[in-house]
C-alpha atoms as a PDB file:
ATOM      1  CA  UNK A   1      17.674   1.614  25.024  1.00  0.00           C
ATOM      2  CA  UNK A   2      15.155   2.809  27.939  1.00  0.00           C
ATOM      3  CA  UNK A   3      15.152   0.312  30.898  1.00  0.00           C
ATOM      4  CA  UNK A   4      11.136  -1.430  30.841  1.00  0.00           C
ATOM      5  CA  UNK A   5       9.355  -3.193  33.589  1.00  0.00           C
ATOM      6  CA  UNK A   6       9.826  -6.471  33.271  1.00  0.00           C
ATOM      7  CA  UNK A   7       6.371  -7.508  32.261  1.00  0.00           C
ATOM      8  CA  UNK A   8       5.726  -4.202  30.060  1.00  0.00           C
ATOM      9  CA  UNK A   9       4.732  -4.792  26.613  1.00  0.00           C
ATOM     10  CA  UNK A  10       4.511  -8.467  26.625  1.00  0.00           C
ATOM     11  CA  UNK A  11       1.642 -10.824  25.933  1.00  0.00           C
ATOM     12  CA  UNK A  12      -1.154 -10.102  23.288  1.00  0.00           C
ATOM     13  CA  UNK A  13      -2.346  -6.833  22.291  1.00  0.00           C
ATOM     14  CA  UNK A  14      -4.619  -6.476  20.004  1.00  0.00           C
ATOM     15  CA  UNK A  15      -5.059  -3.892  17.097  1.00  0.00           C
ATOM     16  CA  UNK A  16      -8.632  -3.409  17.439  1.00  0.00           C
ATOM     17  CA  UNK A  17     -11.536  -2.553  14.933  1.00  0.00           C
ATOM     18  CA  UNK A  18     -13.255   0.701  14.469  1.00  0.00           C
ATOM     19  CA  UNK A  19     -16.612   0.389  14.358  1.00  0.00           C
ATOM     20  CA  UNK A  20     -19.088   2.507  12.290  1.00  0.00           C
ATOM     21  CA  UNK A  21     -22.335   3.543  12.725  1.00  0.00           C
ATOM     22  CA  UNK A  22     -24.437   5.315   9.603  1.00  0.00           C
ATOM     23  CA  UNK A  23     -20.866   6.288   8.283  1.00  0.00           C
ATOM     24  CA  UNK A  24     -19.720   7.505  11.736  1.00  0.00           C
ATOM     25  CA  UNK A  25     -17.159   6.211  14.233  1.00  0.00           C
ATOM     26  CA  UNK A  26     -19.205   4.563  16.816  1.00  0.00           C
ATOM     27  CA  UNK A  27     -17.613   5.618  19.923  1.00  0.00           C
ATOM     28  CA  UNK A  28     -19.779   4.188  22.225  1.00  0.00           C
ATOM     29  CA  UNK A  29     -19.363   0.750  20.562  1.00  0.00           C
ATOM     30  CA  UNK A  30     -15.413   1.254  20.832  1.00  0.00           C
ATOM     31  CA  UNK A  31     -15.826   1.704  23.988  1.00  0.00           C
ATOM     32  CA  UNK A  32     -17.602  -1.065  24.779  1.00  0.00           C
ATOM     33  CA  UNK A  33     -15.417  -3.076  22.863  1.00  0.00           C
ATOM     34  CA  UNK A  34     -12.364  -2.127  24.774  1.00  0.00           C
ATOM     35  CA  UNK A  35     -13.803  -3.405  27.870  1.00  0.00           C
ATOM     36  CA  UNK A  36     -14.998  -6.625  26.294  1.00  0.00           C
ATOM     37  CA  UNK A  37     -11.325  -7.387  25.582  1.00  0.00           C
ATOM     38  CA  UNK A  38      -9.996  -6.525  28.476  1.00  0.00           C
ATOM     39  CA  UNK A  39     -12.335  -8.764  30.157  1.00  0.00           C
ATOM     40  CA  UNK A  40     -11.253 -11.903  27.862  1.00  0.00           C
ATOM     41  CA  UNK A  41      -7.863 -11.747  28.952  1.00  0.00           C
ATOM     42  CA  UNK A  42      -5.795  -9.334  26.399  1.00  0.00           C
ATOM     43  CA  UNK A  43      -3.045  -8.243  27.858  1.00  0.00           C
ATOM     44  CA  UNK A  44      -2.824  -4.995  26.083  1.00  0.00           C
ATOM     45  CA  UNK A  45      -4.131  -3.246  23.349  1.00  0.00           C
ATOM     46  CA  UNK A  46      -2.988  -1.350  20.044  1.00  0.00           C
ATOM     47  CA  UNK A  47      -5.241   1.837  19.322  1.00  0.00           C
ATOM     48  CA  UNK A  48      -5.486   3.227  15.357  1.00  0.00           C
ATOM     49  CA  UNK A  49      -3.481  -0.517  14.143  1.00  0.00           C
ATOM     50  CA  UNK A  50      -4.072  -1.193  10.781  1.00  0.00           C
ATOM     51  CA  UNK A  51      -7.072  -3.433  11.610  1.00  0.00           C
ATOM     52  CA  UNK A  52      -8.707   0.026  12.874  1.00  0.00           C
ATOM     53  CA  UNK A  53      -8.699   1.314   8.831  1.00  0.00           C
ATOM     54  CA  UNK A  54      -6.998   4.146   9.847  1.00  0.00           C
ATOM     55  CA  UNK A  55      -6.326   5.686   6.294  1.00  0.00           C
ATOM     56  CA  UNK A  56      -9.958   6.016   6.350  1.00  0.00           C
ATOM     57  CA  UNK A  57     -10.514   7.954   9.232  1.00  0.00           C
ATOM     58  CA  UNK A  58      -9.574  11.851  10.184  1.00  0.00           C
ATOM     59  CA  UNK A  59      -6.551  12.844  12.540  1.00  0.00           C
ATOM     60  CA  UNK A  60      -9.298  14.314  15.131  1.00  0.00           C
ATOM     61  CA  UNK A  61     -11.113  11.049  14.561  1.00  0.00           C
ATOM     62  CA  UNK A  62      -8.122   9.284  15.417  1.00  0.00           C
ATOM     63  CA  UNK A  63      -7.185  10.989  18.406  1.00  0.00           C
ATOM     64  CA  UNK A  64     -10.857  10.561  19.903  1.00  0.00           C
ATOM     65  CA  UNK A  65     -10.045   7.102  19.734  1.00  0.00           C
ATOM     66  CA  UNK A  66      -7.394   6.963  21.447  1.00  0.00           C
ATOM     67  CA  UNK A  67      -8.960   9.459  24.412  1.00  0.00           C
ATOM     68  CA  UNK A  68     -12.342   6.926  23.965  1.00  0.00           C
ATOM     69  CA  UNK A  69      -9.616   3.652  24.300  1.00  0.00           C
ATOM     70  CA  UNK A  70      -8.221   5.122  27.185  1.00  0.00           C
ATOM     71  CA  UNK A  71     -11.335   6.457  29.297  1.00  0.00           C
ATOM     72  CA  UNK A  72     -12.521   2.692  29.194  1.00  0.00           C
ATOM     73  CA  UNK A  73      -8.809   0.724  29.660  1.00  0.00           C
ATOM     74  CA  UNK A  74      -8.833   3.031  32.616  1.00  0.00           C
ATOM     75  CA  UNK A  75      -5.344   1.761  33.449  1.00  0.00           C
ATOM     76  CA  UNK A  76      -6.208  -1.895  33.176  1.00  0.00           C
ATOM     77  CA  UNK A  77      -3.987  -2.705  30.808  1.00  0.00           C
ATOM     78  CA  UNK A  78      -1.519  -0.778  28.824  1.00  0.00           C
ATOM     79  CA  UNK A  79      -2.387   0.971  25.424  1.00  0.00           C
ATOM     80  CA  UNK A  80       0.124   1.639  22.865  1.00  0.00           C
ATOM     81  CA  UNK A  81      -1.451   4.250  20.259  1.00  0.00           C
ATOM     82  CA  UNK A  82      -0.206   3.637  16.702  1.00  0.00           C
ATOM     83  CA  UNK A  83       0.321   7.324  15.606  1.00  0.00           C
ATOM     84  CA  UNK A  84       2.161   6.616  12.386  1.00  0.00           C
ATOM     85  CA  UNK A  85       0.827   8.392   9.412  1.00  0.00           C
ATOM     86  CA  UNK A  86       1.313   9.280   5.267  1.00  0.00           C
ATOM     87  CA  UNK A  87       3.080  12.290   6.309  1.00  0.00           C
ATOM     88  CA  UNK A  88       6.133  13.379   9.147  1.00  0.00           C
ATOM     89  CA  UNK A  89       3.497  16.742  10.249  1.00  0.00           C
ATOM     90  CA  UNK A  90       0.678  13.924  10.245  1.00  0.00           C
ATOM     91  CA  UNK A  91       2.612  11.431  12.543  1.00  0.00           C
ATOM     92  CA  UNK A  92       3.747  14.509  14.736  1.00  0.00           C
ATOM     93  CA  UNK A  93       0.267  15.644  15.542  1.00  0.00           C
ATOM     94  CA  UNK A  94      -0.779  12.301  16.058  1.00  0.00           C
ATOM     95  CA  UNK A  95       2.056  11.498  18.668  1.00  0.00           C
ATOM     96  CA  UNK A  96       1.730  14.561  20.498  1.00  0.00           C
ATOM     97  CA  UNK A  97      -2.068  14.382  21.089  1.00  0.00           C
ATOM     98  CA  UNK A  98      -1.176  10.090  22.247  1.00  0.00           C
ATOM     99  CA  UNK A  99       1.492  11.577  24.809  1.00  0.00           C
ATOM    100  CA  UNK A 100      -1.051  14.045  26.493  1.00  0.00           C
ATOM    101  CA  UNK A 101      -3.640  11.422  26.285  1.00  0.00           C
ATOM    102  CA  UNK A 102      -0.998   9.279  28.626  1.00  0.00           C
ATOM    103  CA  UNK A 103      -0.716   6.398  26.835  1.00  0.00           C
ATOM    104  CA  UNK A 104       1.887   3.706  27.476  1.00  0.00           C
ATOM    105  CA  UNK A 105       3.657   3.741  24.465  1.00  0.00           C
ATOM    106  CA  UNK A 106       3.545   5.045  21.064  1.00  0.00           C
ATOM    107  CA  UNK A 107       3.911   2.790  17.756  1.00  0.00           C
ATOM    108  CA  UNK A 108       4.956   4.575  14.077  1.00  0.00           C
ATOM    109  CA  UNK A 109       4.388   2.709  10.763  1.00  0.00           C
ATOM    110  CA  UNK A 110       7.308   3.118   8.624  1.00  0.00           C
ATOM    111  CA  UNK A 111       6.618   5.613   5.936  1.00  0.00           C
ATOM    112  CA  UNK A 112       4.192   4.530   3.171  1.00  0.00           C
ATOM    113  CA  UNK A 113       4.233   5.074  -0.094  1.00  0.00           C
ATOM    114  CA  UNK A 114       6.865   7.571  -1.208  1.00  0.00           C
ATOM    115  CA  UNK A 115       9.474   4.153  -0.342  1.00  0.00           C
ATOM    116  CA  UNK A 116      12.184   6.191   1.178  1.00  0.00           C
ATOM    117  CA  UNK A 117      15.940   5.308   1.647  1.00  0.00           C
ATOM    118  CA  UNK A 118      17.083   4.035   4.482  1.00  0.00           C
ATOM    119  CA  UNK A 119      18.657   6.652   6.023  1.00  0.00           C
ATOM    120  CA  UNK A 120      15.305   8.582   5.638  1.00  0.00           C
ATOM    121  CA  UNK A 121      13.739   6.258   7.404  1.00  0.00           C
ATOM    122  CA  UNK A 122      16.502   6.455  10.601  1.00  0.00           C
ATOM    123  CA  UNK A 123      16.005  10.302  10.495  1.00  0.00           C
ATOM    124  CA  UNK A 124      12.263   9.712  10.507  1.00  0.00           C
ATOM    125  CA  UNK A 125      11.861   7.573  13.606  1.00  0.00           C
ATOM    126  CA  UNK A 126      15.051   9.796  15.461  1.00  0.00           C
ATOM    127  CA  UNK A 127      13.576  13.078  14.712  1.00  0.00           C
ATOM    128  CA  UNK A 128      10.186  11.418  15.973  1.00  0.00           C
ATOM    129  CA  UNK A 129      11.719   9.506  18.964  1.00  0.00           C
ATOM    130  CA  UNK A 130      13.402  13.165  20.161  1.00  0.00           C
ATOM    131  CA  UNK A 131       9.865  15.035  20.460  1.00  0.00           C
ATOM    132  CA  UNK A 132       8.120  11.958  22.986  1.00  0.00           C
ATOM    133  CA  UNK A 133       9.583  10.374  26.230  1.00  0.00           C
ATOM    134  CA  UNK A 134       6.952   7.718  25.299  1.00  0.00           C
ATOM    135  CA  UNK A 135       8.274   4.056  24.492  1.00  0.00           C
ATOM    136  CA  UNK A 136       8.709   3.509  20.863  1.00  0.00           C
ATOM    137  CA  UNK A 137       8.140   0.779  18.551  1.00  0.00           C
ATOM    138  CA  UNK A 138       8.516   0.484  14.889  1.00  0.00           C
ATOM    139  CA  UNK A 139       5.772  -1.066  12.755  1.00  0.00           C
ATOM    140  CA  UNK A 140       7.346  -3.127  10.195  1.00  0.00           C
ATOM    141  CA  UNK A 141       4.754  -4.000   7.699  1.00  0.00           C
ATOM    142  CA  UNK A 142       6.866  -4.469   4.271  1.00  0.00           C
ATOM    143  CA  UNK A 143       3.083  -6.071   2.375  1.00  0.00           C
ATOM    144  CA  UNK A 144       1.652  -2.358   2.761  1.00  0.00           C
ATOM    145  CA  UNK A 145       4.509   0.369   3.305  1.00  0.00           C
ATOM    146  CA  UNK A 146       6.773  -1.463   0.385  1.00  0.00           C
ATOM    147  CA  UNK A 147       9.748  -0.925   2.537  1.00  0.00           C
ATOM    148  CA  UNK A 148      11.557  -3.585   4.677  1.00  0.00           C
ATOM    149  CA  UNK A 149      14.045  -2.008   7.268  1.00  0.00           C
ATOM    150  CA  UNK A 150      17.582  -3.204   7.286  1.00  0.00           C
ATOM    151  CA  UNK A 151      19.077  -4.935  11.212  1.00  0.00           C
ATOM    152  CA  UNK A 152      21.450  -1.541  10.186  1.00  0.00           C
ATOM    153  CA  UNK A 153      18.536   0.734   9.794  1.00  0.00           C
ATOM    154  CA  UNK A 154      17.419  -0.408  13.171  1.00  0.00           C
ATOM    155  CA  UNK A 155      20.830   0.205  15.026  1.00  0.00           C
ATOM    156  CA  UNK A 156      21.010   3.431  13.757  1.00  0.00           C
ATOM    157  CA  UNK A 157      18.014   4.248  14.990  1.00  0.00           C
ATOM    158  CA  UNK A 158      18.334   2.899  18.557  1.00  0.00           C
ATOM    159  CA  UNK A 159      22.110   4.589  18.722  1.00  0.00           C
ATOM    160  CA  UNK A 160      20.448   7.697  18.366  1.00  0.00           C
ATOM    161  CA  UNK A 161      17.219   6.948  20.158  1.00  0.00           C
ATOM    162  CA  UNK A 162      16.922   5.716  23.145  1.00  0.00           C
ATOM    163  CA  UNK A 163      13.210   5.892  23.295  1.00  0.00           C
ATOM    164  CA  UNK A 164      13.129   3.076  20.595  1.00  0.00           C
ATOM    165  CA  UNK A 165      12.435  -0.112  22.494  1.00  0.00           C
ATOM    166  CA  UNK A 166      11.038  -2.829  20.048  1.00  0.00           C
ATOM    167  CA  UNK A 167       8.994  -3.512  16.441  1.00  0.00           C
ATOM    168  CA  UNK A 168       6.067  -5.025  15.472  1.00  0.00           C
ATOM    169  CA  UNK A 169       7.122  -7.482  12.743  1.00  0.00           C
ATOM    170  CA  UNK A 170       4.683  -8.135  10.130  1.00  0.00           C
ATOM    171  CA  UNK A 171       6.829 -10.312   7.463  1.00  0.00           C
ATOM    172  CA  UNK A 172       7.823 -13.750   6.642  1.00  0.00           C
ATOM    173  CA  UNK A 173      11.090 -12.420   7.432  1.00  0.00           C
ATOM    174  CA  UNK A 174      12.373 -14.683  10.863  1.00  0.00           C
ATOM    175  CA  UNK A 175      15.869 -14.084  10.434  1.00  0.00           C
ATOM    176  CA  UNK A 176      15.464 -10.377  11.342  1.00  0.00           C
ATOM    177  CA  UNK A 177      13.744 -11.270  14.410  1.00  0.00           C
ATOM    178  CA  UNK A 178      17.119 -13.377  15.378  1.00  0.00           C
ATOM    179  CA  UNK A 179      19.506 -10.560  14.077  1.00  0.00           C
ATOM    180  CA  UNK A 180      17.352  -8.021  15.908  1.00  0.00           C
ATOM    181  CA  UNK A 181      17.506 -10.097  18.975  1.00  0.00           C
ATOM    182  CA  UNK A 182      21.042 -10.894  19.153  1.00  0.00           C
ATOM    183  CA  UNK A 183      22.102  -7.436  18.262  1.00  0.00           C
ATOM    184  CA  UNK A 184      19.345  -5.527  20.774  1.00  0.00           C
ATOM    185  CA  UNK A 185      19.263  -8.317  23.662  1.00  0.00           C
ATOM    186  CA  UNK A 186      16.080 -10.015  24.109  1.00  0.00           C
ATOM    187  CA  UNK A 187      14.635  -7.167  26.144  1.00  0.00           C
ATOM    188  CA  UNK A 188      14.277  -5.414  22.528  1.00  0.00           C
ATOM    189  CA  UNK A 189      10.289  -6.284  21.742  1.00  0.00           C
ATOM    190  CA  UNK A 190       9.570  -7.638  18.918  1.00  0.00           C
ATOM    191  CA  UNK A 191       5.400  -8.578  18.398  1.00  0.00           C
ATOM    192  CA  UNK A 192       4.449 -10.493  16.002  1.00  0.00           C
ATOM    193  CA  UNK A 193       2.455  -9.227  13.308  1.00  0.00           C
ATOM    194  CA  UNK A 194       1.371 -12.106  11.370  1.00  0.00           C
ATOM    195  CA  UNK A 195      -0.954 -14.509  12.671  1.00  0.00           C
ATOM    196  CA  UNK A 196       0.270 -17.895  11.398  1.00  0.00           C
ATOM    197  CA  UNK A 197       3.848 -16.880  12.857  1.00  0.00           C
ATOM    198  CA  UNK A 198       3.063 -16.827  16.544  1.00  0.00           C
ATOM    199  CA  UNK A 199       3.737 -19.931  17.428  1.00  0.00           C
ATOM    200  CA  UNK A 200       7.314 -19.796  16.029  1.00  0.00           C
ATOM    201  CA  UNK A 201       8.253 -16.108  16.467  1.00  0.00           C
ATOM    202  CA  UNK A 202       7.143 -16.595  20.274  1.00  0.00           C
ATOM    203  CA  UNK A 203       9.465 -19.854  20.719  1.00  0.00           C
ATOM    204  CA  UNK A 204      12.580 -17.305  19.115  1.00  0.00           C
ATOM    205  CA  UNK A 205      11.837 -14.654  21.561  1.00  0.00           C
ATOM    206  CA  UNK A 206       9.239 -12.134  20.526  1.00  0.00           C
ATOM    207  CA  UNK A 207       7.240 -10.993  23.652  1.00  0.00           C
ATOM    208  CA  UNK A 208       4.512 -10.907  22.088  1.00  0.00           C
ATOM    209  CA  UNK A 209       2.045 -10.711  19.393  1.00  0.00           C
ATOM    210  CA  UNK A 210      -0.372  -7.510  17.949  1.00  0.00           C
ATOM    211  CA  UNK A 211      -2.602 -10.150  15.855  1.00  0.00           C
ATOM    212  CA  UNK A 212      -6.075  -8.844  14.253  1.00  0.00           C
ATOM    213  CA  UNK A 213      -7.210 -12.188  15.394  1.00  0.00           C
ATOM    214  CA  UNK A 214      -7.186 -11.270  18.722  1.00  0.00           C
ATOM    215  CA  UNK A 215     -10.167  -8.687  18.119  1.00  0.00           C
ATOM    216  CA  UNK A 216     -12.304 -12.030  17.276  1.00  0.00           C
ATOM    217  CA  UNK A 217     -10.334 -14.413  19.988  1.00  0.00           C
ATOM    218  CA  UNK A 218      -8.858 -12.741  22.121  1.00  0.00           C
ATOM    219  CA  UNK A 219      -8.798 -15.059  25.197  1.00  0.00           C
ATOM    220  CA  UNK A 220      -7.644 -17.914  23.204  1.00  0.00           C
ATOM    221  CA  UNK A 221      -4.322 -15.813  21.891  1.00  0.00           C
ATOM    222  CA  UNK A 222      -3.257 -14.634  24.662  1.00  0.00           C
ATOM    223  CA  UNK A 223      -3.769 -17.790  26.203  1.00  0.00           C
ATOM    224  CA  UNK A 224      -0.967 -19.322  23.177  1.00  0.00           C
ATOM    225  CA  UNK A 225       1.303 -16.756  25.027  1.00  0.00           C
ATOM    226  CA  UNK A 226       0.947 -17.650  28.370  1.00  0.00           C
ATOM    227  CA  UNK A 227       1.735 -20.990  27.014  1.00  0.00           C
ATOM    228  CA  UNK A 228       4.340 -20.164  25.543  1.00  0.00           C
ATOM    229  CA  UNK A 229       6.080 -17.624  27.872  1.00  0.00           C
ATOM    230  CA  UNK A 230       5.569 -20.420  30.659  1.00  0.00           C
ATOM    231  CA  UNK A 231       7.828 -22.983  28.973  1.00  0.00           C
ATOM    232  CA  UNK A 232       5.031 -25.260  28.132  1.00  0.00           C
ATOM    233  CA  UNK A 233       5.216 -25.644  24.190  1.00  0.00           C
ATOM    234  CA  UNK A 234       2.997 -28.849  23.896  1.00  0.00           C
ATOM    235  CA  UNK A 235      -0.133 -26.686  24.753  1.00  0.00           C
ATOM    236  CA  UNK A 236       1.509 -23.695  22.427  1.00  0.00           C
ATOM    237  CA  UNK A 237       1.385 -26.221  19.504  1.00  0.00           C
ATOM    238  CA  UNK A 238      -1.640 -27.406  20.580  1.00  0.00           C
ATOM    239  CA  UNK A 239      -3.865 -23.477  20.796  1.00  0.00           C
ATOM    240  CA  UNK A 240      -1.416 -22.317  17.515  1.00  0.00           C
ATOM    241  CA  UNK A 241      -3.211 -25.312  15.470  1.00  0.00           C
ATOM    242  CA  UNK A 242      -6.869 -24.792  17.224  1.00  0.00           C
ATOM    243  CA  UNK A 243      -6.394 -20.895  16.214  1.00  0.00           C
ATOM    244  CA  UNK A 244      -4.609 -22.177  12.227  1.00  0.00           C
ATOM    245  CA  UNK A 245      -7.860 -21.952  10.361  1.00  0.00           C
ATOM    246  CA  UNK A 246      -8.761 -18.642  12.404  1.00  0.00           C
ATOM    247  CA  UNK A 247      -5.743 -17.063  11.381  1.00  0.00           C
ATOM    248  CA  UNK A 248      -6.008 -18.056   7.845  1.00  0.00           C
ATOM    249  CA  UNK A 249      -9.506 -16.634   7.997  1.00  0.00           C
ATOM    250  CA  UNK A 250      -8.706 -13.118   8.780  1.00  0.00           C
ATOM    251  CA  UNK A 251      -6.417 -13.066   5.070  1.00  0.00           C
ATOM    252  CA  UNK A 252      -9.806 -14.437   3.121  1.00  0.00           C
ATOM    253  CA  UNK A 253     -10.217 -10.866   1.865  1.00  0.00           C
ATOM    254  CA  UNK A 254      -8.407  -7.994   2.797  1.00  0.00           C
ATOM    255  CA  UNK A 255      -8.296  -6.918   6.712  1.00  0.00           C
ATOM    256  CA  UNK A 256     -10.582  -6.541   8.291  1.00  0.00           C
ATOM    257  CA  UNK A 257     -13.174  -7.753   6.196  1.00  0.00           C
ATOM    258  CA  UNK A 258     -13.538 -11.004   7.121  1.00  0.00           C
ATOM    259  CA  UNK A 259     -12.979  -9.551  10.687  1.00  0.00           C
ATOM    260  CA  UNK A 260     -15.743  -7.684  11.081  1.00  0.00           C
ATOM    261  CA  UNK A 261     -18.472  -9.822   9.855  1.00  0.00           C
ATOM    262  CA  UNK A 262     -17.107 -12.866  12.104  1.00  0.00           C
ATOM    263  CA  UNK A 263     -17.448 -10.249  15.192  1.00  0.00           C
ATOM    264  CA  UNK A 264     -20.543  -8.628  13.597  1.00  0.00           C
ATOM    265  CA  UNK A 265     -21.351 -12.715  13.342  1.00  0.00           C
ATOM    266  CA  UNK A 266     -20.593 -13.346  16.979  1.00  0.00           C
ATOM    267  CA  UNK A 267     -22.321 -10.258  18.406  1.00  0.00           C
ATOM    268  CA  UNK A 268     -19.115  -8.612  19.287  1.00  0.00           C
ATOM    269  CA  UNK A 269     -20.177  -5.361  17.659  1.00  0.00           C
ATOM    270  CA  UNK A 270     -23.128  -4.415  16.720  1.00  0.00           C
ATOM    271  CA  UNK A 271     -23.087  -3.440  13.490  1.00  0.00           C
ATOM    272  CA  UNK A 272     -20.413  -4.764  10.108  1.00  0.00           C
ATOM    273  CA  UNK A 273     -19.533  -1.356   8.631  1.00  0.00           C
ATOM    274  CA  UNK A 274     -16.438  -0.073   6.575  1.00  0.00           C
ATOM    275  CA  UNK A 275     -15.519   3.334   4.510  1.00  0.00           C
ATOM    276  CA  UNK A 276     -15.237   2.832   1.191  1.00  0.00           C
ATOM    277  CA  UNK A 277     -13.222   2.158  -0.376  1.00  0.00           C
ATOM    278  CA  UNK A 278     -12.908  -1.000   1.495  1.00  0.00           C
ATOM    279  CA  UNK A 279     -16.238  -3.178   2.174  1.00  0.00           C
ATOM    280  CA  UNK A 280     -18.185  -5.407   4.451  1.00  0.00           C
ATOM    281  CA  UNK A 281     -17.824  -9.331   2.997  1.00  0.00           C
ATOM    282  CA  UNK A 282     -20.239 -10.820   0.090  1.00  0.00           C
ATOM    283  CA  UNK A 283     -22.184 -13.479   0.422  1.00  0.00           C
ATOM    284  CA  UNK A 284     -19.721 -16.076  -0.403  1.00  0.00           C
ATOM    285  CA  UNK A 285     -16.982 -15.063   1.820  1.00  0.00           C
ATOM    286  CA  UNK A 286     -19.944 -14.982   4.343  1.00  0.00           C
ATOM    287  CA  UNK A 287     -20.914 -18.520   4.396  1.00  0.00           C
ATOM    288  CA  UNK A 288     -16.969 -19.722   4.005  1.00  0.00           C
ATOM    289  CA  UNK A 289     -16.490 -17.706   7.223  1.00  0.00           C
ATOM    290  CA  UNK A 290     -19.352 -18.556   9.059  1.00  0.00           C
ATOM    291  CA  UNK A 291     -17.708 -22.572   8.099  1.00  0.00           C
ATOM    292  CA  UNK A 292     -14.924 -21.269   9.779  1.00  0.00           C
ATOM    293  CA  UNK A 293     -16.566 -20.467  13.072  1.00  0.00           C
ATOM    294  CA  UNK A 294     -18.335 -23.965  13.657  1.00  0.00           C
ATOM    295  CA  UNK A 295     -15.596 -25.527  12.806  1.00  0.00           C
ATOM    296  CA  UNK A 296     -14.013 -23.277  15.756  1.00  0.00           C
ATOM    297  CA  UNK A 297     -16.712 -24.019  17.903  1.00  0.00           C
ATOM    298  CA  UNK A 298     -17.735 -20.345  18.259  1.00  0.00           C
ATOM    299  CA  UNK A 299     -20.817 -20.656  15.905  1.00  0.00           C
ATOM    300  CA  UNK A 300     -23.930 -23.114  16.869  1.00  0.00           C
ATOM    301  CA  UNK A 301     -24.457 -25.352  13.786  1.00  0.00           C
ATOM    302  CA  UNK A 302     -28.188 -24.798  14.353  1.00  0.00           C
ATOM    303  CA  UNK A 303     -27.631 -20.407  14.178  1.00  0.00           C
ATOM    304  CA  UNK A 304     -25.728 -20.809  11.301  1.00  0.00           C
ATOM    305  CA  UNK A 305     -28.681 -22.019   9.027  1.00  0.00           C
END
């Protein structure tokens, strides 16, 4: 495994939203947006995540994103591009155009939908891994790919990559993140992908978290790092239960539903848009999400009559 800085890829990084405008990516908007959480304290960010409904936008829409993302980080913070697609060709174009953007590092979902073997999987991410010098990171998301990698699918890929530095680790699955560990060294980074994990998956050793909440509170999670990297666990406990209900929030509908509408809600971003065939929130999930905020304190009782 590649030798990292110290303090590279650790703390919170969020996979941030796309916003749409009239059907199109609002780039201005995304631009904005990128400053906004730089400003609040991310440490990081994750361009083209899952949260970004990237299935429902176009490679070249993709990779304007990521040029947009990095014109306003502007070397701020780092930006890892997920350039993981449906398709190998797909995930090559993707990672090539990240690379001569100059971002920081790249992250590949594992292959979706076709559930491959194992060893398909290894030859996936070592065939990718050869073609960028860019850091590497697996995203392990068993709810959407329907594959969960093995600790010996992961060895075989870091024997034969060295390029392959870490995973984000969306499962109920903490026993991986202790095999992982043990078997990698805790310089392998592992963020955590599920929201009402962070608390515990930071106190094992992940550096970090890539949380969808973080596009809605973003100074308040990486804040529960800070805390948590700094040794000082009572005031972890204390930010993972103010953020519990927050977290829960996000998983109301499917992400980032609820998401948007709390941001659209907040005046994060101007306008709550989606592609079909995912859409914005009804008026239920509206009013048990703006519930949500006052009882967060980030909605005035009085603005949400």
């Amino acid at each position: 495994m590649i030798a990292l800085d110290q303090n590279f890829l650790k703390g919170s990084y969020p996979p941030l939203i796309t916003p749409f405008k009239n059907g199109a990516v609002d780039y201005d908007a995304y631009q904005a947006f990128v400053d906004f959480q730089i400003c609040a304290g991310s440490h990081g960010i994750v361009i083209n995540g899952t949260t970004s409904e990237p299935s429902t936008l176009s490679i070249a829409e993709r990779n304007k994103l990521v040029d947009v993302g990095m014109d306003a980080a502007a070397g701020r913070v780092p930006v890892v591009a997920a350039t993981g697609s449906q398709s190998h060709a797909d995930s090559l174009a993707l990672t090539e155009h990240a690379e001569k953007a100059g971002v920081d590092a790249v992250m590949i979902v594992t292959p979706y939908y076709i559930r491959p073997p194992q060893r398909g999987v290894v030859a996936y991410f070592n065939d990718l891994g050869k073609r960028s010098d860019k850091p590497l990171l697996m995203y392990h998301i068993p709810g959407r790919t329907a594959f969960t990698a093995s600790l010996e699918t992961l060895q075989h890929i870091a024997e034969a990559t060295p390029s392959f530095v870490g995973m984000k680790h969306a499962s109920q699955d903490l026993g991986l993140v202790s095999d992982a560990l043990s078997a990698f060294g805790t310089e392998f980074r592992i963020f955590v992908g599920l929201e009402d994990l962070s608390f515990p998956m930071l106190c094992i050793g992940a550096c970090g978290m890539m949380n969808a909440v973080g596009n809605v509170a973003p100074g308040k999670v990486a804040k529960l790092y800070e805390a948590v990297a700094a040794g000082d666990l009572e005031q972890g406990r204390r930010l993972h239960f103010e953020l519990w209900e927050l977290n829960k929030a996000i998983f109301f509908d499917t992400n980032p539903i609820p998401m948007k509408y709390m941001m659209k809600r907040l005046g994060i971003i101007p306008a709550n848009e989606h592609r079909l065939p995912m859409m914005p929130a009804d008026a239920e999930l509206e009013q048990r999400l703006d519930g949500v905020l006052r009882r967060a304190a980030m909605l005035e009782p009085a603005a949400a009559e």
